[in-house]
PDB file of N, CA and C in Angstrom:
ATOM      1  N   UNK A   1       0.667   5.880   9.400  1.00  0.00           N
ATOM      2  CA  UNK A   1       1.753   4.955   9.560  1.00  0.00           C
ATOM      3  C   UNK A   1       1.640   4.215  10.894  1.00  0.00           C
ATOM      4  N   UNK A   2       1.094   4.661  11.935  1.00  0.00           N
ATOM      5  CA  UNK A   2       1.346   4.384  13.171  1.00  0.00           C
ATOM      6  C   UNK A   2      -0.228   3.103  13.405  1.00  0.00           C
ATOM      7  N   UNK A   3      -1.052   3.489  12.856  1.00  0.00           N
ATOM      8  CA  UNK A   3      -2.554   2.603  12.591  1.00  0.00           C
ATOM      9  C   UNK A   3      -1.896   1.448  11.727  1.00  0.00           C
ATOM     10  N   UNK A   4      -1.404   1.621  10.632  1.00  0.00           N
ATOM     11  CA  UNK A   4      -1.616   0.195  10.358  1.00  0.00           C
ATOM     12  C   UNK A   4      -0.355  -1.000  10.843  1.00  0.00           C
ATOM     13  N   UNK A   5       0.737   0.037  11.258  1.00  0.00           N
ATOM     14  CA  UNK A   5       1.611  -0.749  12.491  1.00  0.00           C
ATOM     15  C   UNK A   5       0.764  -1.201  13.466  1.00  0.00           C
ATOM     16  N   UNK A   6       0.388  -1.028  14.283  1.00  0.00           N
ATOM     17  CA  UNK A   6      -1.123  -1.439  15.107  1.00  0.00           C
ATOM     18  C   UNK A   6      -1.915  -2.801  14.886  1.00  0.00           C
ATOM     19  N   UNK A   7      -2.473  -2.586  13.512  1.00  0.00           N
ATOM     20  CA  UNK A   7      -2.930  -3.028  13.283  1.00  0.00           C
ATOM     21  C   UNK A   7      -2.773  -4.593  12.648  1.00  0.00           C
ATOM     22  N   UNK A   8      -0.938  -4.410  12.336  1.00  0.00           N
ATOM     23  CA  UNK A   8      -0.408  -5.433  11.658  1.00  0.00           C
ATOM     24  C   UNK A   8       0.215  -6.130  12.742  1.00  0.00           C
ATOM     25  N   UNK A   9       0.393  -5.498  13.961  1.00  0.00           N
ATOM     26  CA  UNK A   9       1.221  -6.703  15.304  1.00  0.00           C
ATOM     27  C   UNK A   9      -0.441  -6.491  16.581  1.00  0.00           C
ATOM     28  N   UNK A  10      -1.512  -6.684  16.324  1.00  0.00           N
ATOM     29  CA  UNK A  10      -2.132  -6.871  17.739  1.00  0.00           C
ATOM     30  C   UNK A  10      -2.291  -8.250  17.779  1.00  0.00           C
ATOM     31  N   UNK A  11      -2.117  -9.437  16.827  1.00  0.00           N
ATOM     32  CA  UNK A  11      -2.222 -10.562  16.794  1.00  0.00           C
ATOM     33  C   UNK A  11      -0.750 -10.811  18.048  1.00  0.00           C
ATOM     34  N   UNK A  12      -0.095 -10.125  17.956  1.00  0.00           N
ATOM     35  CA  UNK A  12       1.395 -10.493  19.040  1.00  0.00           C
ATOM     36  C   UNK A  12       1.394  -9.566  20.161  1.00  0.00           C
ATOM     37  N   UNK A  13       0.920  -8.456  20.240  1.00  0.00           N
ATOM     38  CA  UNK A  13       1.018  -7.626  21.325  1.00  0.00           C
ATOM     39  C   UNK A  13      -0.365  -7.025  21.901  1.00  0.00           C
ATOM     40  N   UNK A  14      -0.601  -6.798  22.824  1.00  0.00           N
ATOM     41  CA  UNK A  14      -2.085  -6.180  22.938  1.00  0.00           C
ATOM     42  C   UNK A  14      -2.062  -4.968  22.664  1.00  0.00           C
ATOM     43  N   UNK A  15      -3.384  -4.867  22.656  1.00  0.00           N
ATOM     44  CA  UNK A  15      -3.737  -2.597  21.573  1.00  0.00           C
ATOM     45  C   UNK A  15      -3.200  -1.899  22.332  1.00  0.00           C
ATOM     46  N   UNK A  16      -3.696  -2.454  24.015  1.00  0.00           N
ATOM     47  CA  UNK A  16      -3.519  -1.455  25.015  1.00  0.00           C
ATOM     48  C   UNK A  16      -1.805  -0.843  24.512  1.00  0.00           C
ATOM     49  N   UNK A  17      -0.829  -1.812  24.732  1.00  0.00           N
ATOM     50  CA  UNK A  17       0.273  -1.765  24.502  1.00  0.00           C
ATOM     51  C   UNK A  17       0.949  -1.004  23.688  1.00  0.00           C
ATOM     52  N   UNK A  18       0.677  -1.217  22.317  1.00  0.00           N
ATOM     53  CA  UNK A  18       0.581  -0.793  20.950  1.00  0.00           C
ATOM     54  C   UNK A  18       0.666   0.410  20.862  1.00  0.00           C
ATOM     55  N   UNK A  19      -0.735   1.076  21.379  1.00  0.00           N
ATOM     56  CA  UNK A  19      -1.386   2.372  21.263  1.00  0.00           C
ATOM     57  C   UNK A  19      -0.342   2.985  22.652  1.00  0.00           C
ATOM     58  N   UNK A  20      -0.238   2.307  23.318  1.00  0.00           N
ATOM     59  CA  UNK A  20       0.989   3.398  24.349  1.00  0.00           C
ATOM     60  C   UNK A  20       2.446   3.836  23.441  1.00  0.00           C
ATOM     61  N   UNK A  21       2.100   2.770  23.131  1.00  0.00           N
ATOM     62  CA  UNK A  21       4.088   2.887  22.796  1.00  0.00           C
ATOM     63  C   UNK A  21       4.012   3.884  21.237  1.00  0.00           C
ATOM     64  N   UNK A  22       3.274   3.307  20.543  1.00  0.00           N
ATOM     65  CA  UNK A  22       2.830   4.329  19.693  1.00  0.00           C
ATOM     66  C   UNK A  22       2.244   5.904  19.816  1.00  0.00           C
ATOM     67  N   UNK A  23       1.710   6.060  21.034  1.00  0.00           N
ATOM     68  CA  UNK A  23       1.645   7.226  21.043  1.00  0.00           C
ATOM     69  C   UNK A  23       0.081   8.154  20.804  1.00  0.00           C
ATOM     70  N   UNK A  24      -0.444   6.960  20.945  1.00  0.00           N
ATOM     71  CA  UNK A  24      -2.001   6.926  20.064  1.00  0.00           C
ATOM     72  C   UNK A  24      -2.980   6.919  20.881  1.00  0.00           C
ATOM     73  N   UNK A  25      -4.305   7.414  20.921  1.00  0.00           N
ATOM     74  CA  UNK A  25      -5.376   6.961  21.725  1.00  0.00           C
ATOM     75  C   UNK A  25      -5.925   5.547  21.255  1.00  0.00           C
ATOM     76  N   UNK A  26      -6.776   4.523  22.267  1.00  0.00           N
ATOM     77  CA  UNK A  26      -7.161   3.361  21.529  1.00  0.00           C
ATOM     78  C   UNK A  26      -8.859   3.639  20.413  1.00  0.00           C
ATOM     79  N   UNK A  27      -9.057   5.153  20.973  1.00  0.00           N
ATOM     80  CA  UNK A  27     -10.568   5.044  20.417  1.00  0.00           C
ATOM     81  C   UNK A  27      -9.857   6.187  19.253  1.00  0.00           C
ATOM     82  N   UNK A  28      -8.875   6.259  19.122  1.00  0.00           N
ATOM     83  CA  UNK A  28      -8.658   7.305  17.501  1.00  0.00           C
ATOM     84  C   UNK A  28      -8.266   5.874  16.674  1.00  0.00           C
ATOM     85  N   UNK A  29      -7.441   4.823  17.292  1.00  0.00           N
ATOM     86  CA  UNK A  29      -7.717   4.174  16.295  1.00  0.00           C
ATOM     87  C   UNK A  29      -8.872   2.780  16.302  1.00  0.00           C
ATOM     88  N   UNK A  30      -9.613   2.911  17.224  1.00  0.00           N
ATOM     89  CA  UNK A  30     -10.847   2.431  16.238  1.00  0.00           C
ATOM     90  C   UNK A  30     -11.631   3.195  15.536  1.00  0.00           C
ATOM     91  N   UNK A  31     -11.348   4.594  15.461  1.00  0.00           N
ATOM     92  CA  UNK A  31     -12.062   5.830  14.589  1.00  0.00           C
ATOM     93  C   UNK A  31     -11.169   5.217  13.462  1.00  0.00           C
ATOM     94  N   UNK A  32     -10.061   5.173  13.280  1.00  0.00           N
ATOM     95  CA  UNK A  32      -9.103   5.158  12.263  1.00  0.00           C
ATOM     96  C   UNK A  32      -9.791   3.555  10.983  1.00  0.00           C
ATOM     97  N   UNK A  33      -9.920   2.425  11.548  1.00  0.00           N
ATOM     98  CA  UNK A  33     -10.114   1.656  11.450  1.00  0.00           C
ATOM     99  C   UNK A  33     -11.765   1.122  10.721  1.00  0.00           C
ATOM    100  N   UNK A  34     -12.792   2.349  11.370  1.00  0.00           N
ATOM    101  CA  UNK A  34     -14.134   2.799  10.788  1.00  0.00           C
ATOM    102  C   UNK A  34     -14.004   3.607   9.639  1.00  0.00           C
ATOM    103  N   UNK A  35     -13.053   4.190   9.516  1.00  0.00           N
ATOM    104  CA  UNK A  35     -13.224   5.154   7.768  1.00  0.00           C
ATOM    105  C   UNK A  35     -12.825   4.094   6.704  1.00  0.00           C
ATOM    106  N   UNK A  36     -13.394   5.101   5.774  1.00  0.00           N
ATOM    107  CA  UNK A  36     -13.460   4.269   4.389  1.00  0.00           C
ATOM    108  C   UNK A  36     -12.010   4.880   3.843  1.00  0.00           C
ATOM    109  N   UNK A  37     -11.527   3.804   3.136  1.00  0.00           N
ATOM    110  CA  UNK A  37     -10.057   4.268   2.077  1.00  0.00           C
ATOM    111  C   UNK A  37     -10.450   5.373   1.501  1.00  0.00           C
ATOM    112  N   UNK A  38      -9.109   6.038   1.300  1.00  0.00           N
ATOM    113  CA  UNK A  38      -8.996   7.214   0.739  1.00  0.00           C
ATOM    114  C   UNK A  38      -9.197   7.060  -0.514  1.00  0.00           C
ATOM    115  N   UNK A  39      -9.450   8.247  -1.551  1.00  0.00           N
ATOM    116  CA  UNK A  39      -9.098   7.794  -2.795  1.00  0.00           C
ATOM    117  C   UNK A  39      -7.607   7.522  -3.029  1.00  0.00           C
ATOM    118  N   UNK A  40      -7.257   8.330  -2.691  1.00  0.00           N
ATOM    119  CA  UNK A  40      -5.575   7.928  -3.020  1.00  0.00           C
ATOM    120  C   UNK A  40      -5.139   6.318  -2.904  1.00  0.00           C
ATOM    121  N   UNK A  41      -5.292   6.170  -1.446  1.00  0.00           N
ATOM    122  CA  UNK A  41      -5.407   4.933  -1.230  1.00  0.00           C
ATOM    123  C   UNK A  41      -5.807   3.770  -2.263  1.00  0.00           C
ATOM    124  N   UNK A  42      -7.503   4.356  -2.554  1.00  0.00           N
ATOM    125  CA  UNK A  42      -7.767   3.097  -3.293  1.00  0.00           C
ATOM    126  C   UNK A  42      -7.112   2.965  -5.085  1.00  0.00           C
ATOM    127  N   UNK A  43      -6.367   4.580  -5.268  1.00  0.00           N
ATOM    128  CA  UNK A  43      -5.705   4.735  -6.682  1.00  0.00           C
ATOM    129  C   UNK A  43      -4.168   3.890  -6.363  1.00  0.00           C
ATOM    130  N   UNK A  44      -4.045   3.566  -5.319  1.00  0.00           N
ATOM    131  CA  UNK A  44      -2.454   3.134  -5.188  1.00  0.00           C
ATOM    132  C   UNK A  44      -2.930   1.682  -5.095  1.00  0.00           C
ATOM    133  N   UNK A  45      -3.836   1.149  -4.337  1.00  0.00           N
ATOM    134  CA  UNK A  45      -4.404  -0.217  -4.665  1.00  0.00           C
ATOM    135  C   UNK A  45      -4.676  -1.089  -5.882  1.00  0.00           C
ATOM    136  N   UNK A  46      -5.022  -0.010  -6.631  1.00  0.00           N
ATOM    137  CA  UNK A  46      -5.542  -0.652  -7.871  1.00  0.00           C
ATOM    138  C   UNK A  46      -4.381  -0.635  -8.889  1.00  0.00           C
ATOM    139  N   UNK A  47      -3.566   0.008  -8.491  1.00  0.00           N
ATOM    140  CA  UNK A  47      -1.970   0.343  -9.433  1.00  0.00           C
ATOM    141  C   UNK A  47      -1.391  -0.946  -9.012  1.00  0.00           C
ATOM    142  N   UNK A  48      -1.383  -1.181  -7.540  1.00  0.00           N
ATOM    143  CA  UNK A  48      -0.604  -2.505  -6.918  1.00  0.00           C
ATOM    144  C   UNK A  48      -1.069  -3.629  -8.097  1.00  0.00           C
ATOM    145  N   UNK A  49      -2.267  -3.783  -7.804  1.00  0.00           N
ATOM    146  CA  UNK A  49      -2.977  -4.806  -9.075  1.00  0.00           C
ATOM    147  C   UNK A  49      -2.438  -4.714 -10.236  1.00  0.00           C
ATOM    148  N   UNK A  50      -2.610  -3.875 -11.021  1.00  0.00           N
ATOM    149  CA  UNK A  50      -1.948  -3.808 -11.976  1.00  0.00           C
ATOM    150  C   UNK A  50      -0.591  -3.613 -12.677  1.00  0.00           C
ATOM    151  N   UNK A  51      -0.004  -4.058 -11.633  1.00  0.00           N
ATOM    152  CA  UNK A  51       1.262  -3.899 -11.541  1.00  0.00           C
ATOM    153  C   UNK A  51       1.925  -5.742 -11.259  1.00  0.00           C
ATOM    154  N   UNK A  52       1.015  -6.145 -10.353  1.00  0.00           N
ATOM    155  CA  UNK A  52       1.405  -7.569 -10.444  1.00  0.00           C
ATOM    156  C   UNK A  52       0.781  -8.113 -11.757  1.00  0.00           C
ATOM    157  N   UNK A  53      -0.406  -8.183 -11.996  1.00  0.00           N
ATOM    158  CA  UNK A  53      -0.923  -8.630 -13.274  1.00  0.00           C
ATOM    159  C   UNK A  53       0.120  -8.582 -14.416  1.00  0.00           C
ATOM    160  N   UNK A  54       0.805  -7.175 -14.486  1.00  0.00           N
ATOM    161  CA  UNK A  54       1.685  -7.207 -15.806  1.00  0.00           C
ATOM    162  C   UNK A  54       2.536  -8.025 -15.312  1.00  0.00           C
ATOM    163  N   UNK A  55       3.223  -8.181 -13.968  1.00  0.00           N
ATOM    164  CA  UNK A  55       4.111  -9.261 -13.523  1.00  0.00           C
ATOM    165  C   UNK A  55       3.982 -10.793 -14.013  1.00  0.00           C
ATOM    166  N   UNK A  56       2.986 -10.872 -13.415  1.00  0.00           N
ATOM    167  CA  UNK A  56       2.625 -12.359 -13.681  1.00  0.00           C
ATOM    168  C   UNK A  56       2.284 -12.701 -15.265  1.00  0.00           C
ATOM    169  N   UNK A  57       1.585 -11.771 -16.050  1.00  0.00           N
ATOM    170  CA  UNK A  57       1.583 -12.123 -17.114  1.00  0.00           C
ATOM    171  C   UNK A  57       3.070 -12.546 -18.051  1.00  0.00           C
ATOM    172  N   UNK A  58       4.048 -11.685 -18.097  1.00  0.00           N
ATOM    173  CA  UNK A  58       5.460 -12.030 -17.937  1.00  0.00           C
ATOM    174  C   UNK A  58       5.696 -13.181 -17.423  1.00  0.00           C
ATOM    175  N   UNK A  59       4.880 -13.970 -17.129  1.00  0.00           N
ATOM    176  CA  UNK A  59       5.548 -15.229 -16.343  1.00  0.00           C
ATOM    177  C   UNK A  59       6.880 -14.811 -15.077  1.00  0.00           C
ATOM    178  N   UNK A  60       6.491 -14.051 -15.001  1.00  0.00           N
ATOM    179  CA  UNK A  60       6.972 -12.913 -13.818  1.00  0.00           C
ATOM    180  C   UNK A  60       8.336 -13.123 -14.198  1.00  0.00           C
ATOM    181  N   UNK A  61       8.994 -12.817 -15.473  1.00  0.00           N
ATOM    182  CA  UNK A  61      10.651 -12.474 -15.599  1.00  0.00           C
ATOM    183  C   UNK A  61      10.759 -11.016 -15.678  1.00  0.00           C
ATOM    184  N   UNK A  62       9.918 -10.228 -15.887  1.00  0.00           N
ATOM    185  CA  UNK A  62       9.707  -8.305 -15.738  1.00  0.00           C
ATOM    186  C   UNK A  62      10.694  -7.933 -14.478  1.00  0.00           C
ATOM    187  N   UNK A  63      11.508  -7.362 -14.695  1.00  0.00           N
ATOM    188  CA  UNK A  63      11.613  -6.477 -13.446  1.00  0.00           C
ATOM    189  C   UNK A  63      10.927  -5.381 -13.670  1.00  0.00           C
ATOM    190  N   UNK A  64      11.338  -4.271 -13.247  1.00  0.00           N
ATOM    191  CA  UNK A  64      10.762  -2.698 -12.824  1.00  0.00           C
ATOM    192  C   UNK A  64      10.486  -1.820 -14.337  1.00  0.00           C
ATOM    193  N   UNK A  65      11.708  -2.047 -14.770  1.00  0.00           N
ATOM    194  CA  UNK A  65      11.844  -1.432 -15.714  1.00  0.00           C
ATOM    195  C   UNK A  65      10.562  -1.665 -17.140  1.00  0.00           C
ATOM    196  N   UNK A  66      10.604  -3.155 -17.098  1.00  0.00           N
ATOM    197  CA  UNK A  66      10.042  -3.598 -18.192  1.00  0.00           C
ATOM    198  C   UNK A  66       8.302  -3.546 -17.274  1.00  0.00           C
ATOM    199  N   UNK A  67       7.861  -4.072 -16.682  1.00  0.00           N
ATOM    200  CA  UNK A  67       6.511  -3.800 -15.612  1.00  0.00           C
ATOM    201  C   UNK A  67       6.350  -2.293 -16.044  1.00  0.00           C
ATOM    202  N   UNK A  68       7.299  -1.257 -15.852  1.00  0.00           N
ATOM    203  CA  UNK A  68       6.722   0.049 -16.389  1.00  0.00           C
ATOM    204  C   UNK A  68       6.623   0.509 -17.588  1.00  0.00           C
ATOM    205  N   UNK A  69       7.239  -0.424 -18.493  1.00  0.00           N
ATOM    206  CA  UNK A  69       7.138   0.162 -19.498  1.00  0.00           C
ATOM    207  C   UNK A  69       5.715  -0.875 -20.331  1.00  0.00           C
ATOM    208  N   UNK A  70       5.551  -1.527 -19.813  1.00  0.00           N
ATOM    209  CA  UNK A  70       4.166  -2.414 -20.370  1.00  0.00           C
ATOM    210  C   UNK A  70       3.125  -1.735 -19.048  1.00  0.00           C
ATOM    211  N   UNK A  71       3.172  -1.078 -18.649  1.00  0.00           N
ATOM    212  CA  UNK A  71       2.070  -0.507 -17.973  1.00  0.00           C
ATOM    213  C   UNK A  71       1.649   1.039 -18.596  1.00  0.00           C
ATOM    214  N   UNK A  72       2.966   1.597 -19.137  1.00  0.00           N
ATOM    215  CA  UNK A  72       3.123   2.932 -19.977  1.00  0.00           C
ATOM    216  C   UNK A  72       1.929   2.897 -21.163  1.00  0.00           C
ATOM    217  N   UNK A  73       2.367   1.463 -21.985  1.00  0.00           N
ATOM    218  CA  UNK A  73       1.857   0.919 -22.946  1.00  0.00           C
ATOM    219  C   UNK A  73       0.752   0.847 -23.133  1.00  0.00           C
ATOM    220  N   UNK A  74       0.160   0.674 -21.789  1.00  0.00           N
ATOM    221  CA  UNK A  74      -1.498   0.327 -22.084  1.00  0.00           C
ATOM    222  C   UNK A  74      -1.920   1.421 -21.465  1.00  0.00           C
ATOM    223  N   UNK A  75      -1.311   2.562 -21.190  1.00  0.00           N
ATOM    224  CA  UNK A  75      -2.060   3.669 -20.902  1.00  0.00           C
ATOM    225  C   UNK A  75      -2.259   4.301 -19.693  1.00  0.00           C
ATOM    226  N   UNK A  76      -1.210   3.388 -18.620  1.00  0.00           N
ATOM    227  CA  UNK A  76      -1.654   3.184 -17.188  1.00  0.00           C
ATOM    228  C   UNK A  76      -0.965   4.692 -16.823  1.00  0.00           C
ATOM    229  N   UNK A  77      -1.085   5.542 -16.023  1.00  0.00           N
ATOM    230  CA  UNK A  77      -0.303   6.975 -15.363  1.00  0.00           C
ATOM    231  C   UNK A  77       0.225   6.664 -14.665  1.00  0.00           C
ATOM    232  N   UNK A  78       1.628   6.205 -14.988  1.00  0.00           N
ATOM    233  CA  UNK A  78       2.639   5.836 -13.878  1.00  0.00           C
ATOM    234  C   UNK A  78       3.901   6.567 -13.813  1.00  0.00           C
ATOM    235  N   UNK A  79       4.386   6.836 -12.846  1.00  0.00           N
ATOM    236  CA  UNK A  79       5.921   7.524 -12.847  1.00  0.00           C
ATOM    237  C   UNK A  79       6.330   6.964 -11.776  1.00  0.00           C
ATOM    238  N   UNK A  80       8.001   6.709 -12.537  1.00  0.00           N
ATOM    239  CA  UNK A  80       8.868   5.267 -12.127  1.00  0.00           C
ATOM    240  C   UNK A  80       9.528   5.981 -11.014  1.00  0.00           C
ATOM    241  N   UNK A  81       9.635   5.398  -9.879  1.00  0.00           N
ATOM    242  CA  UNK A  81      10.383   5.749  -8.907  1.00  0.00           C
ATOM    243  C   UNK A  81      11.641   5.763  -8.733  1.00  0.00           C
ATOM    244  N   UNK A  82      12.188   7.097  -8.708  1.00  0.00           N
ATOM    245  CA  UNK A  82      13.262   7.139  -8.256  1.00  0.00           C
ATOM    246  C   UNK A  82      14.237   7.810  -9.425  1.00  0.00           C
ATOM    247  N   UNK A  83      13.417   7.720 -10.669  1.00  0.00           N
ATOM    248  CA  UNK A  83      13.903   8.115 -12.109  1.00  0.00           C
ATOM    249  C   UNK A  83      14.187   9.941 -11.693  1.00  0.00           C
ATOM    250  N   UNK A  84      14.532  10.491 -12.901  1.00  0.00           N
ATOM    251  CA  UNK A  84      14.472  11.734 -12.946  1.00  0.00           C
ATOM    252  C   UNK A  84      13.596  12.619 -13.446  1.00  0.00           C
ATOM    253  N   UNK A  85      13.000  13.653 -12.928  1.00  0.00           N
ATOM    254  CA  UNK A  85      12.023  14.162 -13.864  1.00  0.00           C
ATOM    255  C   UNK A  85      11.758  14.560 -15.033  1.00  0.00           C
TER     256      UNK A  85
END
């Protein structure tokens, strides 16, 4: 959480800065910044995708509900946030 905060304001603040106030060394996060995505990561990426795709195909009138249930449809492993188990 604290890396890609970092990473999303050094265009406005400097690292040095960043990485103080954050709490961080500056060479853990250029370690941070050298690894490859997680899988998880890249399984939540590719859900993002497919998640707008069903959007947009909708001519994007889908809300949540309907986006999950045409993602259900085609097979996708999704569980809706916030639902009950």
């Amino acid at each position: 959480m604290r890396y890609p905060f970092i990473k999303e304001h050094q265009q406005q603040f400097s690292l040095s800065a960043l990485c103080r106030v954050m709490q961080v060394s500056r060479s853990g996060f250029y370690a941070w910044r050298q690894r490859p995505k997680s899988a998880r990561q890249q399984q939540n990426e590719a859900l993002t995708e497919q998640i707008r795709a069903a959007y947009h195909e909708s001519k994007e009138t889908y809300g949540s509900p309907r986006v999950f249930e045409e993602l259900k449809e085609q097979g996708v492993p999704v569980v809706r946030s916030g639902s009950p188990a």
